[in-house]
C-alpha atoms as a PDB file:
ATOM      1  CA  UNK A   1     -92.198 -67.991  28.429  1.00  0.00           C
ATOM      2  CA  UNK A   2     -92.338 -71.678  29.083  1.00  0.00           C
ATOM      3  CA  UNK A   3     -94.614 -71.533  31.633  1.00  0.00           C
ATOM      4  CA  UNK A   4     -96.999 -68.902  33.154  1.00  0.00           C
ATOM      5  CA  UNK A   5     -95.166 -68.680  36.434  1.00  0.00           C
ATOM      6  CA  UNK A   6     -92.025 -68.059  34.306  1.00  0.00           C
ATOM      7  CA  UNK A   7     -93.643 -65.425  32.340  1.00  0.00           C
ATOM      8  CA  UNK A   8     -94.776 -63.554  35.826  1.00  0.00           C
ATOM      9  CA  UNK A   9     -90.855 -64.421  37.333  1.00  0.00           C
ATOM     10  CA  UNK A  10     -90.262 -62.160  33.902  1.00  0.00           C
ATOM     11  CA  UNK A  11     -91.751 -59.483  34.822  1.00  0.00           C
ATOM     12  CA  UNK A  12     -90.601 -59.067  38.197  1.00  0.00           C
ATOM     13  CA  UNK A  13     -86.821 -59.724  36.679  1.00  0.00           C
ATOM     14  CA  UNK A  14     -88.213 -56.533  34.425  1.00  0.00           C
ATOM     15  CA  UNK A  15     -88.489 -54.637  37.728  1.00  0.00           C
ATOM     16  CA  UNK A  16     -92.535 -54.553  38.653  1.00  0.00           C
ATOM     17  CA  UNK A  17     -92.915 -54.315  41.854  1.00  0.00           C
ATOM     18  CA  UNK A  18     -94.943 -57.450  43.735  1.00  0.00           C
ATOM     19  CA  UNK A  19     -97.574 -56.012  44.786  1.00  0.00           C
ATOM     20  CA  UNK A  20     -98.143 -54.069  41.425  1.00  0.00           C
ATOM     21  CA  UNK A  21     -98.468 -57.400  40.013  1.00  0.00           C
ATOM     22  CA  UNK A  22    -100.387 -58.776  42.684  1.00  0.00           C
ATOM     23  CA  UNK A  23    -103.293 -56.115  42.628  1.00  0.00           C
ATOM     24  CA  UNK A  24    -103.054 -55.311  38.601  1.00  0.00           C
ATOM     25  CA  UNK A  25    -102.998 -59.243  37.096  1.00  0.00           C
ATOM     26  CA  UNK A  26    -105.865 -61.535  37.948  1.00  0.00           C
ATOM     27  CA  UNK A  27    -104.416 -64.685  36.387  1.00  0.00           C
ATOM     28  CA  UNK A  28    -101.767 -65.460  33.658  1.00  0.00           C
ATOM     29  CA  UNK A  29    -102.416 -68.438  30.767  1.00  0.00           C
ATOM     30  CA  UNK A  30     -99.868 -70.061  28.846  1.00  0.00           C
ATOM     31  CA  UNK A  31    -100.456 -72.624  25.793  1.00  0.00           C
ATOM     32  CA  UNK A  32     -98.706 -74.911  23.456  1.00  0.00           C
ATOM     33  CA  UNK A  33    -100.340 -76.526  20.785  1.00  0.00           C
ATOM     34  CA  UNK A  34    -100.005 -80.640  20.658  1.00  0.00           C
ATOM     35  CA  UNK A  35    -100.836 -82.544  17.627  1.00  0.00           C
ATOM     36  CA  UNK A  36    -103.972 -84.927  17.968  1.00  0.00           C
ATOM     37  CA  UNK A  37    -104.398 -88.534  16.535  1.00  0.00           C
ATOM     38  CA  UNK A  38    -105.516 -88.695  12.720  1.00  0.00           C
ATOM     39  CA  UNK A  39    -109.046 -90.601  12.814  1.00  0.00           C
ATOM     40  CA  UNK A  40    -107.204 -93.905  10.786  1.00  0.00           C
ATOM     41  CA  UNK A  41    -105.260 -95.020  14.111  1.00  0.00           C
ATOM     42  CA  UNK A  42    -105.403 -94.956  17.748  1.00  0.00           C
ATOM     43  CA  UNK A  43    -102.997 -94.092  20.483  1.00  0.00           C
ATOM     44  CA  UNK A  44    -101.989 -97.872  20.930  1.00  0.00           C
ATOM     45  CA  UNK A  45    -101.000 -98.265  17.730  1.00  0.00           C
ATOM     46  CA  UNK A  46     -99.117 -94.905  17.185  1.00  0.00           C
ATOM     47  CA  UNK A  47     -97.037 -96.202  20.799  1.00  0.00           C
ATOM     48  CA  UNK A  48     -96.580-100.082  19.218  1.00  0.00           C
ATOM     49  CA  UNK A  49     -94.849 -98.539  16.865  1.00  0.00           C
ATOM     50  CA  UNK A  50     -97.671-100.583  14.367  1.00  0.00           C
ATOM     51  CA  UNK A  51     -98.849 -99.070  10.884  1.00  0.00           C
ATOM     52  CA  UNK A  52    -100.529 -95.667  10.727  1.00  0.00           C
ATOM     53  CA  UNK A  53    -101.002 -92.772   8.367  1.00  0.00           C
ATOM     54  CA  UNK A  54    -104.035 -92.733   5.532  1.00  0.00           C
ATOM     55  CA  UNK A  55    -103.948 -89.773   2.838  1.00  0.00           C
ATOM     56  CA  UNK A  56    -105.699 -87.077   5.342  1.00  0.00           C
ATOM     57  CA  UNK A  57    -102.811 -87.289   7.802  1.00  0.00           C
ATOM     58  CA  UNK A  58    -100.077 -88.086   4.632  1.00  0.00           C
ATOM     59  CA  UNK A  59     -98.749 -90.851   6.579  1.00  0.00           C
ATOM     60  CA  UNK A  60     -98.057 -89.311   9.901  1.00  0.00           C
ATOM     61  CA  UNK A  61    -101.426 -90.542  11.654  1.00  0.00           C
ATOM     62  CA  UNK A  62    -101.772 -87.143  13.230  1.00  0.00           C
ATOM     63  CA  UNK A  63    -104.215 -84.343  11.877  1.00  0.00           C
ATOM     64  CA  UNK A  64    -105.153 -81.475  13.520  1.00  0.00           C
ATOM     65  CA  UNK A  65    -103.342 -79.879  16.887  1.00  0.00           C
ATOM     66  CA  UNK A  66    -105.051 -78.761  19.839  1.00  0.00           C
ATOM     67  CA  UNK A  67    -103.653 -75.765  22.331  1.00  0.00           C
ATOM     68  CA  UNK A  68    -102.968 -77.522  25.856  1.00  0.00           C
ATOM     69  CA  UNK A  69    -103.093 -74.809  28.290  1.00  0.00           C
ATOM     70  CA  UNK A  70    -102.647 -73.883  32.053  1.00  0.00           C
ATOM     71  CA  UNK A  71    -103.790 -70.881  33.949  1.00  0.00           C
ATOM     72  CA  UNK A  72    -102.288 -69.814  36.587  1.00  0.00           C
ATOM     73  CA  UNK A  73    -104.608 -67.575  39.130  1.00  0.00           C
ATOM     74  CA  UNK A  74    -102.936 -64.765  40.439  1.00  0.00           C
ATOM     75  CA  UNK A  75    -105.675 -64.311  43.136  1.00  0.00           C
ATOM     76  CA  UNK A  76    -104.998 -67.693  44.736  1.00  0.00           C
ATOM     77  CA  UNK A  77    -103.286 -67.064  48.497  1.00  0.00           C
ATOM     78  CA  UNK A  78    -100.843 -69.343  47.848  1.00  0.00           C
ATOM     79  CA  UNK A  79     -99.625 -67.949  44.322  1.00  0.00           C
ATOM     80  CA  UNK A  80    -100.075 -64.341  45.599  1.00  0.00           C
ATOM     81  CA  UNK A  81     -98.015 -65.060  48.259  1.00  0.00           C
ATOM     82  CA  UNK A  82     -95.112 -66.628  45.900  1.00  0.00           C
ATOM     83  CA  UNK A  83     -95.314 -63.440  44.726  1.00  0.00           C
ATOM     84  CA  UNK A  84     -95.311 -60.797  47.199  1.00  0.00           C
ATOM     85  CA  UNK A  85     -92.152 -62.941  48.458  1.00  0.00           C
ATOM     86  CA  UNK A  86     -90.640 -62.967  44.677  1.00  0.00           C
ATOM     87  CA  UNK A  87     -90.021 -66.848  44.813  1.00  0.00           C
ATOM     88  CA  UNK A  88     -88.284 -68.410  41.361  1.00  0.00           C
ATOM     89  CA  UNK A  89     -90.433 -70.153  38.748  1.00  0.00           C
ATOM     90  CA  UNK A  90     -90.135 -73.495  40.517  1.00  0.00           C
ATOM     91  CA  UNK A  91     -91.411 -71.755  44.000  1.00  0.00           C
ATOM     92  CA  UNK A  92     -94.504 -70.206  41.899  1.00  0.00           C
ATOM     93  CA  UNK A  93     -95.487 -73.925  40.165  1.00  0.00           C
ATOM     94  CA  UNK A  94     -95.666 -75.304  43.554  1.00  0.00           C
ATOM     95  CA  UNK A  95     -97.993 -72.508  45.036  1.00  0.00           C
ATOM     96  CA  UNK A  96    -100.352 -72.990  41.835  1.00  0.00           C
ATOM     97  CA  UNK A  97    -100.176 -76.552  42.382  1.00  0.00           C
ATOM     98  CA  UNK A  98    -101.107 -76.219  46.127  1.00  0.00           C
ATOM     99  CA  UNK A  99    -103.983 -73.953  44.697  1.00  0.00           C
ATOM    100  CA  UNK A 100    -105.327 -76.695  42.622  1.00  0.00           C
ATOM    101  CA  UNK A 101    -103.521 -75.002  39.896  1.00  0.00           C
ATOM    102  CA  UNK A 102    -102.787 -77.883  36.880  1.00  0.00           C
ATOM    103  CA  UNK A 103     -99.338 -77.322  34.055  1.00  0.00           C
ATOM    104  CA  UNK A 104     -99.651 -77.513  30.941  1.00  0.00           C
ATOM    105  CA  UNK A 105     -97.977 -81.340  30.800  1.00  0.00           C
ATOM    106  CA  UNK A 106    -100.659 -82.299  33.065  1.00  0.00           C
ATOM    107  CA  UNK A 107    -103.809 -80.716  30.311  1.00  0.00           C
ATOM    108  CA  UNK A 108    -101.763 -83.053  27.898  1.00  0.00           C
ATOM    109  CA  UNK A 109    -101.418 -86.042  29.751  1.00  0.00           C
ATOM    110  CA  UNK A 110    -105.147 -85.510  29.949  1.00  0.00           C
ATOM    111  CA  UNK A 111    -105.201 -85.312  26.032  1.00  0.00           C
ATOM    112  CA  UNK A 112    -103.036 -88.906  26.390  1.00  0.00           C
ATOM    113  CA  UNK A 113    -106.160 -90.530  29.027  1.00  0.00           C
ATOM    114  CA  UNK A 114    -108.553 -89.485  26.337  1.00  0.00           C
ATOM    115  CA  UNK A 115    -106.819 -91.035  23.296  1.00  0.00           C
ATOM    116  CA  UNK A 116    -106.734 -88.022  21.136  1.00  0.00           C
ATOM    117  CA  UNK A 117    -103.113 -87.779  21.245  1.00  0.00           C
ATOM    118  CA  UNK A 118     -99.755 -89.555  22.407  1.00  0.00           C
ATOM    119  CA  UNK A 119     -97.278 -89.955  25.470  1.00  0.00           C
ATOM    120  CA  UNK A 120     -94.311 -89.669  22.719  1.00  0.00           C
ATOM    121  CA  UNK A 121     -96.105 -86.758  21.141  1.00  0.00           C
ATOM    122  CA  UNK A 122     -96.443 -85.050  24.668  1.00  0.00           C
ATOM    123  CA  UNK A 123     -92.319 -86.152  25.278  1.00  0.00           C
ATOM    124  CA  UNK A 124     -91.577 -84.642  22.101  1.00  0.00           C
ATOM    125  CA  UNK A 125     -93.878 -80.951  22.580  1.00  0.00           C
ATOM    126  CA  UNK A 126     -92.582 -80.418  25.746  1.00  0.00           C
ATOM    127  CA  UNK A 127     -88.883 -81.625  25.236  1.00  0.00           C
ATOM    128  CA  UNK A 128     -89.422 -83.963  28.150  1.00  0.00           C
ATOM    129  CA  UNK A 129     -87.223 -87.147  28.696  1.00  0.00           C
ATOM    130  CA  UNK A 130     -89.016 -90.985  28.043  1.00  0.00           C
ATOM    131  CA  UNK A 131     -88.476 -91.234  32.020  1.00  0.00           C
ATOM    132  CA  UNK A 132     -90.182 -88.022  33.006  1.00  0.00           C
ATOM    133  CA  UNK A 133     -94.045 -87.138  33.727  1.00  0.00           C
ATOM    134  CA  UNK A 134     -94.175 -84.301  35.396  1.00  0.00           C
END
């Protein structure tokens, strides 16, 4: 699933009953893994479209990939509630945000802050268009 409340939406589509869920399922995690920024270049330069890549990263000035994850907490009111009440995907995302609950774009925009990996590189994991951050 693309997303934990879209993997829980799955199983109720399957035909488990709410409250099965509810009671048997303390949270749900999701990842992706994003690739990180080789140690020849940084973030700036990888955006600037300037000159990376060294023989580690064979010219790509990535190396390495790191799982960006989200959890989504089945014991939160607000999610449990989502639910009991069988709300869609999008219904679910809101309740885990309400919750304090973070996606998994927002662990890699937190990847982006840090410098360890790109905003293109995040667009291009997540399929996401150069005008979107969700």
């Amino acid at each position: 699933a693309d997303s934990s409340a879209a993997a829980v939406r799955r199983l109720l589509d399957m035909g488990i009953e709410p409250y099965h869920l509810r009671s048997s399922l303390q949270s749900v995690v999701n990842q992706r893994l994003i690739r990180t920024l080789c140690s020849c270049t940084t973030a700036e330069a990888v955006t600037a479209g300037g000159p990376v890549g060294c023989e580690t990263c064979r010219g790509t000035g990535f190396d390495g990939r790191v799982p960006v994850c989200e959890r989504l907490d089945l014991q939160s009111p607000e999610v449990a509630e989502a639910i009991l009440t069988s709300s869609d995907v999008r219904q679910m995302e809101a309740a885990a945000r309400l919750g304090g609950g973070r996606s998994q774009v927002d662990d890699a925009h937190r990847l982006v802050d840090e410098g360890r990996t790109t905003l293109v590189e995040v667009r291009r994991t997540f399929g996401l268009d150069r005008a979107s951050r969700r």
